[in-house]
PDB file of N, CA and C in Angstrom:
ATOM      1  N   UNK A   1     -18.600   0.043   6.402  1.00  0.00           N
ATOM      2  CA  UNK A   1     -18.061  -0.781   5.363  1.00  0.00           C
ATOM      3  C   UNK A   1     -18.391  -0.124   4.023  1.00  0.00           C
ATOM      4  N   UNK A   2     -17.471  -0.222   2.793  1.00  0.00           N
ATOM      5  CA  UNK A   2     -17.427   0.182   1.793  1.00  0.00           C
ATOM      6  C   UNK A   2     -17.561  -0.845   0.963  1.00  0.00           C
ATOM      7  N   UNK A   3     -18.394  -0.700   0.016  1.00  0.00           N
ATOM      8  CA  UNK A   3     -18.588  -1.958  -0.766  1.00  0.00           C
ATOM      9  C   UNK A   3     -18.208  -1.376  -2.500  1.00  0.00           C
ATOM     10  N   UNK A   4     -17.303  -2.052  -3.217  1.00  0.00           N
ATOM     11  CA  UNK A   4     -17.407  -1.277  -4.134  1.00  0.00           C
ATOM     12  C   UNK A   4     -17.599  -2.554  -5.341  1.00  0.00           C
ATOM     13  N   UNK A   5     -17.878  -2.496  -6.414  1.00  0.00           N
ATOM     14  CA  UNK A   5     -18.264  -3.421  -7.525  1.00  0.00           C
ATOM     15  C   UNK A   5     -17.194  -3.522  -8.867  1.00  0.00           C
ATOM     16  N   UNK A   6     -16.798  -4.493  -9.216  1.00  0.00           N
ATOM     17  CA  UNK A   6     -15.956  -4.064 -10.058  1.00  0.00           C
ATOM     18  C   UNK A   6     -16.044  -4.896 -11.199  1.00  0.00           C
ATOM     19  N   UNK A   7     -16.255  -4.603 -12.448  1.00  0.00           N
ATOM     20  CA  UNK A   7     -16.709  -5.314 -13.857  1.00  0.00           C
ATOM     21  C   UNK A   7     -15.227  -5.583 -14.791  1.00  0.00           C
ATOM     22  N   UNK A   8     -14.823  -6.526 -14.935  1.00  0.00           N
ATOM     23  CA  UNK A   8     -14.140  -6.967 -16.156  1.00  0.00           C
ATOM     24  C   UNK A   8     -14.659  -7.072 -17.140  1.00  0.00           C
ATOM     25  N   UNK A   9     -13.733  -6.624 -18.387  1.00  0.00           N
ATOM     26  CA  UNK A   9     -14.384  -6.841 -19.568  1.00  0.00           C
ATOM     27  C   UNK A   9     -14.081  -8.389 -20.378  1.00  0.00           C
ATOM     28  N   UNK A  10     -14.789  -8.920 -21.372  1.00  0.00           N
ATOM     29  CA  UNK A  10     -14.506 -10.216 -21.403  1.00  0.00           C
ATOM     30  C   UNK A  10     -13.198 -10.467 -22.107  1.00  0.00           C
ATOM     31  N   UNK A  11     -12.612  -9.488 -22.810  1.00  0.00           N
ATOM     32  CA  UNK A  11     -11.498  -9.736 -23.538  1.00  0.00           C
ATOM     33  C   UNK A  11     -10.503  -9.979 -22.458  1.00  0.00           C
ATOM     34  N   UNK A  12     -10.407  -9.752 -20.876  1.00  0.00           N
ATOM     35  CA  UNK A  12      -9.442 -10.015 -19.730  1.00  0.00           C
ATOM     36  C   UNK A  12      -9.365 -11.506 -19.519  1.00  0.00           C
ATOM     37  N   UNK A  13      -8.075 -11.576 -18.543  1.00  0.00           N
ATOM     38  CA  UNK A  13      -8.172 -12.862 -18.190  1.00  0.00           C
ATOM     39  C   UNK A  13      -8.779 -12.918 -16.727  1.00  0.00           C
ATOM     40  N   UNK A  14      -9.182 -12.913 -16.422  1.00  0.00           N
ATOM     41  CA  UNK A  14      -9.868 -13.305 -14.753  1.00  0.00           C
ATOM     42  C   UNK A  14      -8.703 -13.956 -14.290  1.00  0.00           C
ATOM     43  N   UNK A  15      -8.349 -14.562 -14.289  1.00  0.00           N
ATOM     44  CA  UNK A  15      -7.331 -15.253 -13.112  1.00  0.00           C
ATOM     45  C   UNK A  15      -5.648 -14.078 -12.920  1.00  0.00           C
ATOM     46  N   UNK A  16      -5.672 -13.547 -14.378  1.00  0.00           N
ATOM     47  CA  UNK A  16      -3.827 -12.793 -14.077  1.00  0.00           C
ATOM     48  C   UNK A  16      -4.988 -11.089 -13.429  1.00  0.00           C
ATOM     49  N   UNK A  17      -6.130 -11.226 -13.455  1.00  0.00           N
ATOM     50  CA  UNK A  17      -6.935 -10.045 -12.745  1.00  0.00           C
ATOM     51  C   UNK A  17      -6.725 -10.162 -11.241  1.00  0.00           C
ATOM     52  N   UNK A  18      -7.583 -11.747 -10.762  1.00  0.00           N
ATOM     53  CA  UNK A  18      -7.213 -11.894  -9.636  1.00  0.00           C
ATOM     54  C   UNK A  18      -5.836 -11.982  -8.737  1.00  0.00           C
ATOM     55  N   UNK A  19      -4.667 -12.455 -10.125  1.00  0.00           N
ATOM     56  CA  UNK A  19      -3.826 -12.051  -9.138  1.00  0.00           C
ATOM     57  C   UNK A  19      -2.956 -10.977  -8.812  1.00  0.00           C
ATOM     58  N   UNK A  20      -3.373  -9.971  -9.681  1.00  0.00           N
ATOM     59  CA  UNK A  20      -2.412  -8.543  -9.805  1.00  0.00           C
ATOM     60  C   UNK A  20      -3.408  -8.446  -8.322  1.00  0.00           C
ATOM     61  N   UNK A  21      -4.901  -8.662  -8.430  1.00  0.00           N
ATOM     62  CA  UNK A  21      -5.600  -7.452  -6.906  1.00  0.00           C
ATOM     63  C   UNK A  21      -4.842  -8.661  -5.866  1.00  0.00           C
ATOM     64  N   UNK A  22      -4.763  -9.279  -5.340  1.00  0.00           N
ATOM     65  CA  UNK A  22      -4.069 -10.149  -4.538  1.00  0.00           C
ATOM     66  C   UNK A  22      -2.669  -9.604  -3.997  1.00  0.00           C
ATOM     67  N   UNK A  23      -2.119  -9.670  -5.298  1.00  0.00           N
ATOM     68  CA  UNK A  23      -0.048  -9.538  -4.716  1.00  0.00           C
ATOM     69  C   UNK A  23       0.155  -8.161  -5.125  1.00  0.00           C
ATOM     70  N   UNK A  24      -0.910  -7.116  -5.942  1.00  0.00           N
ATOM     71  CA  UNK A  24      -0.518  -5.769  -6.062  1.00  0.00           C
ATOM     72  C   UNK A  24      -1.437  -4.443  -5.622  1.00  0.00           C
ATOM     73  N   UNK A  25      -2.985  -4.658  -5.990  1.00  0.00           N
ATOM     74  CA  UNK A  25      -3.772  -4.153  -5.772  1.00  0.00           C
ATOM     75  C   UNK A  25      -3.661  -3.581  -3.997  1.00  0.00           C
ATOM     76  N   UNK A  26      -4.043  -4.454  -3.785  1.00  0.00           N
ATOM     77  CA  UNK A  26      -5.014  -4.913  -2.407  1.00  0.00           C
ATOM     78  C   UNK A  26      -3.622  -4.515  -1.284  1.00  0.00           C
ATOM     79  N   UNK A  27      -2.203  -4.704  -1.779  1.00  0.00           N
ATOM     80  CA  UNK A  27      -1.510  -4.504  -0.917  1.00  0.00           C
ATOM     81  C   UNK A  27      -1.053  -2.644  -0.937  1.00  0.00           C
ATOM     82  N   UNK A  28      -1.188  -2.568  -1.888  1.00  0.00           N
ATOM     83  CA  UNK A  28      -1.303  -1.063  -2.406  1.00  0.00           C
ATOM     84  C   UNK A  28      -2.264   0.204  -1.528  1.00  0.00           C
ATOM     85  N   UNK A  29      -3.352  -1.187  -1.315  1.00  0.00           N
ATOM     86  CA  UNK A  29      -4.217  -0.070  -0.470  1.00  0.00           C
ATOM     87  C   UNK A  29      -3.659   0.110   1.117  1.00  0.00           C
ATOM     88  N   UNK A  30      -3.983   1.509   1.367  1.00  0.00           N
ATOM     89  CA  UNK A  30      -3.660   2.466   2.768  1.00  0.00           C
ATOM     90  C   UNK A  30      -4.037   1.532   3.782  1.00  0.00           C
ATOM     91  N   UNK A  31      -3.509   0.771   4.758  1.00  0.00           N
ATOM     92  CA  UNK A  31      -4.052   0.418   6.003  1.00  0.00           C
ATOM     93  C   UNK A  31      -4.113   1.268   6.616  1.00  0.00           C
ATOM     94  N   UNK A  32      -3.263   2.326   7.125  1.00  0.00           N
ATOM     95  CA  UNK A  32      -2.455   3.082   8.061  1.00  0.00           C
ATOM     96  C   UNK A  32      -3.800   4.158   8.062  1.00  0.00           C
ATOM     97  N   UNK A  33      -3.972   4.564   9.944  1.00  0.00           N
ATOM     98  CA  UNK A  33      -5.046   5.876   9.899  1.00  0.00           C
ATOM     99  C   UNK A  33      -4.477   7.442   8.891  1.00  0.00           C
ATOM    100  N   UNK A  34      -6.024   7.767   8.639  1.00  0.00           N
ATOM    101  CA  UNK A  34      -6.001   9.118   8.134  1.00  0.00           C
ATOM    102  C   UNK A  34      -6.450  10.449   8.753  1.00  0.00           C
ATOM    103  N   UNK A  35      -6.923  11.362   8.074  1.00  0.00           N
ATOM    104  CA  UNK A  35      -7.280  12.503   8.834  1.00  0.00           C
ATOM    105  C   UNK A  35      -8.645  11.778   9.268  1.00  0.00           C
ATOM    106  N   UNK A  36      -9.691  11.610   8.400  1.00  0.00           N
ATOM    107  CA  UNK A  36     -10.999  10.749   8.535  1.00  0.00           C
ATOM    108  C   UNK A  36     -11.391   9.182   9.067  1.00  0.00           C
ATOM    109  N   UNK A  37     -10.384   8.501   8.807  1.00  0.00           N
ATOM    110  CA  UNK A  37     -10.379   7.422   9.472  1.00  0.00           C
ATOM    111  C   UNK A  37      -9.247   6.303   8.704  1.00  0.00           C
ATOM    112  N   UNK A  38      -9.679   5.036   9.179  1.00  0.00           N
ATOM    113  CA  UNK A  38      -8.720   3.748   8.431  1.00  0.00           C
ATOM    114  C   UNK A  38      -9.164   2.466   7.984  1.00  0.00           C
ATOM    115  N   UNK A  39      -8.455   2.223   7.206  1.00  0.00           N
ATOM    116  CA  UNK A  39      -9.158   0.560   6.203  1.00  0.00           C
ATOM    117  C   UNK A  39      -8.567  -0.080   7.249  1.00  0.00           C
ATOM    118  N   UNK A  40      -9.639  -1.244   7.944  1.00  0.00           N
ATOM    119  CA  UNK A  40      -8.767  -2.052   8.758  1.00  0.00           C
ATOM    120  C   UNK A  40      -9.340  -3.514   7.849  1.00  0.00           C
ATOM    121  N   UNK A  41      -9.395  -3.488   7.204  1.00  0.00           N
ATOM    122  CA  UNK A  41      -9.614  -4.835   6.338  1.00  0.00           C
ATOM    123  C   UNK A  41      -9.825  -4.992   4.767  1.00  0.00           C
ATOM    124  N   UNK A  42      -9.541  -5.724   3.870  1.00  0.00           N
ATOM    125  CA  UNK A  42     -10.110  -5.947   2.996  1.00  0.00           C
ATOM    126  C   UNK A  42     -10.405  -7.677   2.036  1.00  0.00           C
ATOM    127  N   UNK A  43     -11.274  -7.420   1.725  1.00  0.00           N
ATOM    128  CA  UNK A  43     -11.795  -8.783   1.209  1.00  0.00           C
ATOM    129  C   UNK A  43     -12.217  -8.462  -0.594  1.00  0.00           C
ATOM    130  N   UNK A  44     -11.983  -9.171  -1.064  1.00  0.00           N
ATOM    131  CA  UNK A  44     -12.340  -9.649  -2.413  1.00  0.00           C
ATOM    132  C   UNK A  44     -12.713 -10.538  -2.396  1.00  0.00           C
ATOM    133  N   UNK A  45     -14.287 -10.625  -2.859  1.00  0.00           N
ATOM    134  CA  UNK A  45     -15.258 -11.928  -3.351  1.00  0.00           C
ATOM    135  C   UNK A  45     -15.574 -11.730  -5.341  1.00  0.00           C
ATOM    136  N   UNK A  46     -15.182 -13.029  -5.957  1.00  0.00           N
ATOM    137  CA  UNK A  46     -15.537 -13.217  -7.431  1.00  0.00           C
ATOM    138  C   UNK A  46     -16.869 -13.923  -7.428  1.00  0.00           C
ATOM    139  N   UNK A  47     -17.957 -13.590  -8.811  1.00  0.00           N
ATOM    140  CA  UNK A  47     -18.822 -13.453  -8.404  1.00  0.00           C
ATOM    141  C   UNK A  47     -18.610 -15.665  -8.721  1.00  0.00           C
ATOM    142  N   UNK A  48     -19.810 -16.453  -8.382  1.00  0.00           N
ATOM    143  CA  UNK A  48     -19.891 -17.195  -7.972  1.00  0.00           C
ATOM    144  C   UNK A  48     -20.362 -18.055  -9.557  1.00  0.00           C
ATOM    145  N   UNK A  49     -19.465 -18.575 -10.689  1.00  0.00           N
ATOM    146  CA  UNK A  49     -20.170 -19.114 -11.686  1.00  0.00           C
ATOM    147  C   UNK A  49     -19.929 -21.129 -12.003  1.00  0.00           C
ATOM    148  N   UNK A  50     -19.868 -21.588 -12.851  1.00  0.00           N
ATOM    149  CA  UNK A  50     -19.465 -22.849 -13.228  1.00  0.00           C
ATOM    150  C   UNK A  50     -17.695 -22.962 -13.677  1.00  0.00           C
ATOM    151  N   UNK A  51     -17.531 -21.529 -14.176  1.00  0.00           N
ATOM    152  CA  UNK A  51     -16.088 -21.619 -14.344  1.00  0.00           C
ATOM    153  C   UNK A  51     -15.864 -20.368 -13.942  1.00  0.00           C
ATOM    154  N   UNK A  52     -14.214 -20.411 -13.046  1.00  0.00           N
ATOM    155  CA  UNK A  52     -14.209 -19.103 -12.335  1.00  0.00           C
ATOM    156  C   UNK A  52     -13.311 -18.360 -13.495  1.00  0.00           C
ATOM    157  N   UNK A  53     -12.829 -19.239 -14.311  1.00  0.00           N
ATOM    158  CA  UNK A  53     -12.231 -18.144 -15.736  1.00  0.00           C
ATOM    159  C   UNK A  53     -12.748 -17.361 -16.491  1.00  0.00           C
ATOM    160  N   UNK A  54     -14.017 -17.783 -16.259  1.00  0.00           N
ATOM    161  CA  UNK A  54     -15.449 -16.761 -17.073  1.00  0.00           C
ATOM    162  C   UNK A  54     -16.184 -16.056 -15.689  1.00  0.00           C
ATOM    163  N   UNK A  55     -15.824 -15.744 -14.947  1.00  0.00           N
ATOM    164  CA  UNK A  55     -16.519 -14.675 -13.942  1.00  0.00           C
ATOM    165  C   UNK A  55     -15.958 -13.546 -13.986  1.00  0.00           C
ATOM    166  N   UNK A  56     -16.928 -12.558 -14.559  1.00  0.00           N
ATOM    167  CA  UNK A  56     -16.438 -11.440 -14.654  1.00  0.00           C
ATOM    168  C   UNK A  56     -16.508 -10.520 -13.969  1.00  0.00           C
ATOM    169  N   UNK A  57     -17.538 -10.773 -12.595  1.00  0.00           N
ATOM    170  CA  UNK A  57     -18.124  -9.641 -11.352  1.00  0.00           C
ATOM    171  C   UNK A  57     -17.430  -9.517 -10.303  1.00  0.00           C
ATOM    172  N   UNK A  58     -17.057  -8.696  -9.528  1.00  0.00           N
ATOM    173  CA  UNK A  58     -16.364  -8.758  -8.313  1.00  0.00           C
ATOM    174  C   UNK A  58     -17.046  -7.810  -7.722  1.00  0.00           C
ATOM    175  N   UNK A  59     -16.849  -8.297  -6.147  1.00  0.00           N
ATOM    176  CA  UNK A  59     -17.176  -7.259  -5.400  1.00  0.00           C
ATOM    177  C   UNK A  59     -16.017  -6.790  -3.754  1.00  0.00           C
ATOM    178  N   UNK A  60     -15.704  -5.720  -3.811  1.00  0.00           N
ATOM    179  CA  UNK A  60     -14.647  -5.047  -3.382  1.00  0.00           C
ATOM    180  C   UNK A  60     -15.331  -5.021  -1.989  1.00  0.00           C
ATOM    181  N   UNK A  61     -15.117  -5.307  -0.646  1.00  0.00           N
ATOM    182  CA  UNK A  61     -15.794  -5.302   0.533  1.00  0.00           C
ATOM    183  C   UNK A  61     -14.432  -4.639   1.503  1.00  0.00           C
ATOM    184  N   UNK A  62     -14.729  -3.126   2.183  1.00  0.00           N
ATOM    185  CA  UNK A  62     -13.790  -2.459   2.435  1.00  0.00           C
ATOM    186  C   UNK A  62     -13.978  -2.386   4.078  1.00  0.00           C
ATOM    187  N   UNK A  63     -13.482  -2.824   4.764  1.00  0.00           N
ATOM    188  CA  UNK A  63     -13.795  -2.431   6.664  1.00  0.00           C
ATOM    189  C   UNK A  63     -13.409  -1.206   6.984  1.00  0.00           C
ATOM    190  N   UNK A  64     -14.189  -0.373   7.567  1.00  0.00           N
ATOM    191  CA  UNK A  64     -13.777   0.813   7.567  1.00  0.00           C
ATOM    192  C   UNK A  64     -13.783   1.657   8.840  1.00  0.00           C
ATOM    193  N   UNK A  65     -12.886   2.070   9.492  1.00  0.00           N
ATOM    194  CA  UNK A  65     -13.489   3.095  11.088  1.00  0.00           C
ATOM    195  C   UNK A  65     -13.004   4.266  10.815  1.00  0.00           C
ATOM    196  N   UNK A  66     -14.192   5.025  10.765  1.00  0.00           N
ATOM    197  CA  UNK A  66     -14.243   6.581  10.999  1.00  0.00           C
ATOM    198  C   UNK A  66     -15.537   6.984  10.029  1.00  0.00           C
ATOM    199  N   UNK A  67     -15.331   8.261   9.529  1.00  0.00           N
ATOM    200  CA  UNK A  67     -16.302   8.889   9.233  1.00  0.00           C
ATOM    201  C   UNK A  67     -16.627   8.173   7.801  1.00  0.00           C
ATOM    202  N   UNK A  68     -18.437   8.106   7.564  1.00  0.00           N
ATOM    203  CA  UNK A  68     -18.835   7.185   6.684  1.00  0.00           C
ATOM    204  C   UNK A  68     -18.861   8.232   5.622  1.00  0.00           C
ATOM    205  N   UNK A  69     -20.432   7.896   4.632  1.00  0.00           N
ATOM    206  CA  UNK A  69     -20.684   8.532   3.334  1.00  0.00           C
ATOM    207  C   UNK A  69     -19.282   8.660   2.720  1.00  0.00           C
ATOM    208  N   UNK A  70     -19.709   9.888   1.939  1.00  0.00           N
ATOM    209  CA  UNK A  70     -18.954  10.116   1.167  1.00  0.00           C
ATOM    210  C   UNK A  70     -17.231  10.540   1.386  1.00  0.00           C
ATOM    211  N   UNK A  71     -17.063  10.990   2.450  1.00  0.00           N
ATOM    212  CA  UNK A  71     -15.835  10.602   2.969  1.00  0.00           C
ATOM    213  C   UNK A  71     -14.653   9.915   2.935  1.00  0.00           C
ATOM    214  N   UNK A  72     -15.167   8.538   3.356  1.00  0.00           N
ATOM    215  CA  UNK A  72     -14.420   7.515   2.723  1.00  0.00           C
ATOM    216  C   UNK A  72     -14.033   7.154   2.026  1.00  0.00           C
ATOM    217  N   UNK A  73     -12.165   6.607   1.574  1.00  0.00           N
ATOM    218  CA  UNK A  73     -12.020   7.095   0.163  1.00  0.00           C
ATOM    219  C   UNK A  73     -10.824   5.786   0.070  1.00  0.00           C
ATOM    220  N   UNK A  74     -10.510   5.450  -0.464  1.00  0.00           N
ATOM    221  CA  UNK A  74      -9.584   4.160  -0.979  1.00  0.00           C
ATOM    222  C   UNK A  74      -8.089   5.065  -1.314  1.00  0.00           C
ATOM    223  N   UNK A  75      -7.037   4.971  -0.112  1.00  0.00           N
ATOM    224  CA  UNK A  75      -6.116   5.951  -0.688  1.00  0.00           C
ATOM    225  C   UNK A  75      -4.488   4.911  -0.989  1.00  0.00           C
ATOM    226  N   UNK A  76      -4.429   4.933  -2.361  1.00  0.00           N
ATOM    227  CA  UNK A  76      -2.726   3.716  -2.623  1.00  0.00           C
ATOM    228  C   UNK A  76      -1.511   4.201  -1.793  1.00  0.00           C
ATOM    229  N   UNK A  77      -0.922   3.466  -1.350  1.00  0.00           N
ATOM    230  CA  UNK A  77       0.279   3.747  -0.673  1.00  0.00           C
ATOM    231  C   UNK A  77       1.407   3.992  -2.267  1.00  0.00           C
ATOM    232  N   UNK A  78       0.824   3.062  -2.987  1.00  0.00           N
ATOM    233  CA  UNK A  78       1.778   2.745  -4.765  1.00  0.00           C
ATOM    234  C   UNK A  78       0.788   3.203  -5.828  1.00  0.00           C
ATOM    235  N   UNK A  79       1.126   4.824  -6.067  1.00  0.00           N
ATOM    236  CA  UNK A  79      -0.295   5.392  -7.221  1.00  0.00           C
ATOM    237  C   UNK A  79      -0.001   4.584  -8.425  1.00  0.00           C
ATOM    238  N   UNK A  80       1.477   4.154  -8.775  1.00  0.00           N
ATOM    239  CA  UNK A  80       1.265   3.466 -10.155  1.00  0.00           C
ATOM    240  C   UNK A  80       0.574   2.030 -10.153  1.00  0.00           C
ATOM    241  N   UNK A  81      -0.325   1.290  -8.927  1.00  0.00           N
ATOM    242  CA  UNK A  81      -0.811   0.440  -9.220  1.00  0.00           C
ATOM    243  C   UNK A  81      -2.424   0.817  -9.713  1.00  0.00           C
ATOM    244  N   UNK A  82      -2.783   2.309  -9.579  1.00  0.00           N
ATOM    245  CA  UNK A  82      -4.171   2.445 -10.043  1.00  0.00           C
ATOM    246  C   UNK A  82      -3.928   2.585 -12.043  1.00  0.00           C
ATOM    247  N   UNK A  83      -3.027   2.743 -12.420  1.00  0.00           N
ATOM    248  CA  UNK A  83      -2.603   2.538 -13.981  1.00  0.00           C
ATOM    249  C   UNK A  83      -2.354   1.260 -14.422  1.00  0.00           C
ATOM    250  N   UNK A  84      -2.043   0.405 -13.139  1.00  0.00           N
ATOM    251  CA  UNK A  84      -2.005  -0.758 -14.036  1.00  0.00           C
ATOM    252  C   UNK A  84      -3.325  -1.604 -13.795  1.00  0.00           C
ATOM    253  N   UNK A  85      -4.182  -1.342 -12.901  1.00  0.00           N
ATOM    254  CA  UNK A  85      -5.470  -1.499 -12.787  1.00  0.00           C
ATOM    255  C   UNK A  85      -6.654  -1.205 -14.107  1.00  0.00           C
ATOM    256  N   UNK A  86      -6.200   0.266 -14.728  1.00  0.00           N
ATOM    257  CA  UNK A  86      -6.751   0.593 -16.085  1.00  0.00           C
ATOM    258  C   UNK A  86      -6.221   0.067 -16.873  1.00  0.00           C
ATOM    259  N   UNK A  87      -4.889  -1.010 -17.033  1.00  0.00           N
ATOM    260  CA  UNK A  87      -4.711  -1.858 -17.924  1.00  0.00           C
ATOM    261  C   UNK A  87      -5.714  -2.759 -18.232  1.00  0.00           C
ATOM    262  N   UNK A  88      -5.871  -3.372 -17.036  1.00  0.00           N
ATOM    263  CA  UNK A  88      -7.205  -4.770 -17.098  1.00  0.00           C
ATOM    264  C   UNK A  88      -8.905  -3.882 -17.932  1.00  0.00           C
ATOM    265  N   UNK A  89      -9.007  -2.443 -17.762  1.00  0.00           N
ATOM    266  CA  UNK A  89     -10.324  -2.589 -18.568  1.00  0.00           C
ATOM    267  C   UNK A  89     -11.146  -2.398 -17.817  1.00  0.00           C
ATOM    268  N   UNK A  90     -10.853  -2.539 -16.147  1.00  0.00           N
ATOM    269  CA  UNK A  90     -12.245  -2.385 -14.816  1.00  0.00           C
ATOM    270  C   UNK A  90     -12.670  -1.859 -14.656  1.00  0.00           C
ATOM    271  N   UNK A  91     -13.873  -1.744 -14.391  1.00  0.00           N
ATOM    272  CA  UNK A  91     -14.441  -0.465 -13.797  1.00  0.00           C
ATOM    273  C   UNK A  91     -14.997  -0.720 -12.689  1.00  0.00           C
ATOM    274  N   UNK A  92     -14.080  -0.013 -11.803  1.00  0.00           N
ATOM    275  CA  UNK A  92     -14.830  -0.094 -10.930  1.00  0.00           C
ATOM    276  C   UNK A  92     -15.836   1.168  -9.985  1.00  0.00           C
ATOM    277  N   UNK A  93     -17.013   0.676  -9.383  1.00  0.00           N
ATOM    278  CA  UNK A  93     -18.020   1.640  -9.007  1.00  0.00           C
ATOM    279  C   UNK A  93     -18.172   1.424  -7.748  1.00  0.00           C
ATOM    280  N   UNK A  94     -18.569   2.672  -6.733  1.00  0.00           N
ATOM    281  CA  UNK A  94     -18.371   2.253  -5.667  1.00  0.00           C
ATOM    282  C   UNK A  94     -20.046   2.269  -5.461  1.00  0.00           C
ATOM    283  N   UNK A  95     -20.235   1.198  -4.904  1.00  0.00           N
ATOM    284  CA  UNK A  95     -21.914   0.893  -4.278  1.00  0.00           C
ATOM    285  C   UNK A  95     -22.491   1.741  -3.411  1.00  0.00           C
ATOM    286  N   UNK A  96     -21.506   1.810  -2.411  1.00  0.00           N
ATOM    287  CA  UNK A  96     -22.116   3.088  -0.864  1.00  0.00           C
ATOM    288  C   UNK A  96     -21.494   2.652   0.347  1.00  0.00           C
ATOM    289  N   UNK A  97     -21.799   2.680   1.284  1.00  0.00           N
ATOM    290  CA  UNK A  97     -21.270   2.822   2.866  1.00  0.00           C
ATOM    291  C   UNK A  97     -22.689   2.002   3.026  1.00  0.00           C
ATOM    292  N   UNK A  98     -21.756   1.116   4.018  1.00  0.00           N
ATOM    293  CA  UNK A  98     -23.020   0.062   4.823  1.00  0.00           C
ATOM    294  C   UNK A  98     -22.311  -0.111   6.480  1.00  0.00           C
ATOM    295  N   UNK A  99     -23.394   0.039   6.881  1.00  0.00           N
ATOM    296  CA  UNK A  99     -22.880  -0.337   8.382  1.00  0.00           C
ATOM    297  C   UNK A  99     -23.746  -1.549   8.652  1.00  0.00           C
ATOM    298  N   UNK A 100     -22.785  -2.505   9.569  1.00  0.00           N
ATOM    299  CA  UNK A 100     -23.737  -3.834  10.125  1.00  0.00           C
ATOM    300  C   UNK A 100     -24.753  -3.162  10.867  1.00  0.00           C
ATOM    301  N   UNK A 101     -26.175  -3.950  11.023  1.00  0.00           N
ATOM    302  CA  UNK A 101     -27.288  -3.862  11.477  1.00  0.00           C
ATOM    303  C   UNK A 101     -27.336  -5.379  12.790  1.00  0.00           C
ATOM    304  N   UNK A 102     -27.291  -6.496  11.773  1.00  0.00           N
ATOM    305  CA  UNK A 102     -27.454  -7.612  12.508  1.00  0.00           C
ATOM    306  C   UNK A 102     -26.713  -8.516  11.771  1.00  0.00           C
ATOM    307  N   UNK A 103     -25.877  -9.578  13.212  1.00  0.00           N
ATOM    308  CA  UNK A 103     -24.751 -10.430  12.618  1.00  0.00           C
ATOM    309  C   UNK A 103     -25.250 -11.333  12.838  1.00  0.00           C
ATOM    310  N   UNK A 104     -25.429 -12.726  12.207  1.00  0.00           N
ATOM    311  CA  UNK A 104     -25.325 -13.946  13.118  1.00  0.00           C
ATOM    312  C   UNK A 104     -24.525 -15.305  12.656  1.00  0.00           C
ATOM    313  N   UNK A 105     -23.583 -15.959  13.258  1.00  0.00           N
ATOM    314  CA  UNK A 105     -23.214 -16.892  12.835  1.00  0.00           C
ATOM    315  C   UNK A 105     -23.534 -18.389  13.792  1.00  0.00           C
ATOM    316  N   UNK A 106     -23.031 -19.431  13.368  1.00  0.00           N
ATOM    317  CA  UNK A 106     -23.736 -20.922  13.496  1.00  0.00           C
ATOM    318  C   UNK A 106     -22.904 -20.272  14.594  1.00  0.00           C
ATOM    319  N   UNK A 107     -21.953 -20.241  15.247  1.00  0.00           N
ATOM    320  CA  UNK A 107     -21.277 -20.465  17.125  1.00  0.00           C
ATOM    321  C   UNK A 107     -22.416 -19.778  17.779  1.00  0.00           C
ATOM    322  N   UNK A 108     -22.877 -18.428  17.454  1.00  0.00           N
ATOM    323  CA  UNK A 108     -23.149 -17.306  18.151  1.00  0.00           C
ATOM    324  C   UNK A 108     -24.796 -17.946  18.539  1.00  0.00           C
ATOM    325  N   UNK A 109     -25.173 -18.342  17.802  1.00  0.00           N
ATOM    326  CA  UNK A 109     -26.855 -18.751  18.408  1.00  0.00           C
ATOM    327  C   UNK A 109     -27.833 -17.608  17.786  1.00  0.00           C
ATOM    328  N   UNK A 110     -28.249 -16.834  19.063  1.00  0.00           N
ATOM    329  CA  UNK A 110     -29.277 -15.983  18.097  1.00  0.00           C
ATOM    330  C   UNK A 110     -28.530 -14.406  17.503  1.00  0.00           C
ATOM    331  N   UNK A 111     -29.458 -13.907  16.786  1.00  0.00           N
ATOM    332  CA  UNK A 111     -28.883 -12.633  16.115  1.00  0.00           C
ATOM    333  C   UNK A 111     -28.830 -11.781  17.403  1.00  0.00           C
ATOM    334  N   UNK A 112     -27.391 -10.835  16.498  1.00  0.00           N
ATOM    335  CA  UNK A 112     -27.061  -9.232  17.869  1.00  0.00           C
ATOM    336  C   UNK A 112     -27.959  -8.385  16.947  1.00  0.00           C
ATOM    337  N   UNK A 113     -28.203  -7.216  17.069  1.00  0.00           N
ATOM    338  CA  UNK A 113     -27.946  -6.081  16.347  1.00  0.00           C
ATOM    339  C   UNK A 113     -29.735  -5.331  16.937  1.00  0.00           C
TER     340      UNK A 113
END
C-alpha cells in the first residue's frame, strides 16, 4: 500500500477539491497492470475536523500488487488532470510503502498477521 499525504492551501475550497479528486482525479488514475505491478484500489480519507469546509489534510491510501519501495508510481490514464490538480495549490507528498502486518475487524474475532 501507498500512502500519500496531500495539503491544501487555505485560500481553496475543500469541497470543489473533493470533488474534482472524486469525478476527475481518482478516475484518472491507472487501474490497469504495468510492467511493475497494479493499483487495485483507491481510497481518499479528509482529515477529520468540526467543519469539513475547513479541513485541509488528506490522505491518499493506494492498494497496490507488485513490486514495493520506490517503484511504485501513480501513473494518469488523463495527464491533463495532474495540471488541473496544480490549480488547487496541493501538494502532495508521498509518505512510503506499507504492507499489512495485522488486520482485525469486529466479524473476524482475533487478529491474523
Amino acid at each position: 500500500m501507498i500512502i500519500y499525504q496531500i495539503e491544501l492551501p487555505q485560500d481553496q475550497d475543500a469541497e470543489a477539491f473533493v470533488t474534482f479528486m472524486r469525478e476527475e482525479y481518482l478516475p484518472a488514475i491507472h487501474l490497469g497492470p504495468t510492467r511493475i505491478g497494479q493499483v487495485l484500489g483507491l481510497t481518499l480519507y479528509q482529515e477529520d475536523t468540526e467543519s469539513q469546509t475547513e479541513a485541509r489534510r488528506f490522505l491518499l491510501q493506494v492498494e497496490w500488487s507488485g513490486l514495493g519501495g520506490n517503484h511504485a508510481r501513480l501513473r494518469l490514464d488523463d495527464e491533463t488532470v495532474e495540471g488541473r490538480l496544480a490549480t488547487f495549490g496541493a501538494h502532495l507528498e508521498r509518505l512510503g510503502f506499507y504492507r499489512e502486518i495485522i488486520s482485525r475487524r469486529e466479524e473476524e474475532g482475533e487478529p491474523t498477521g
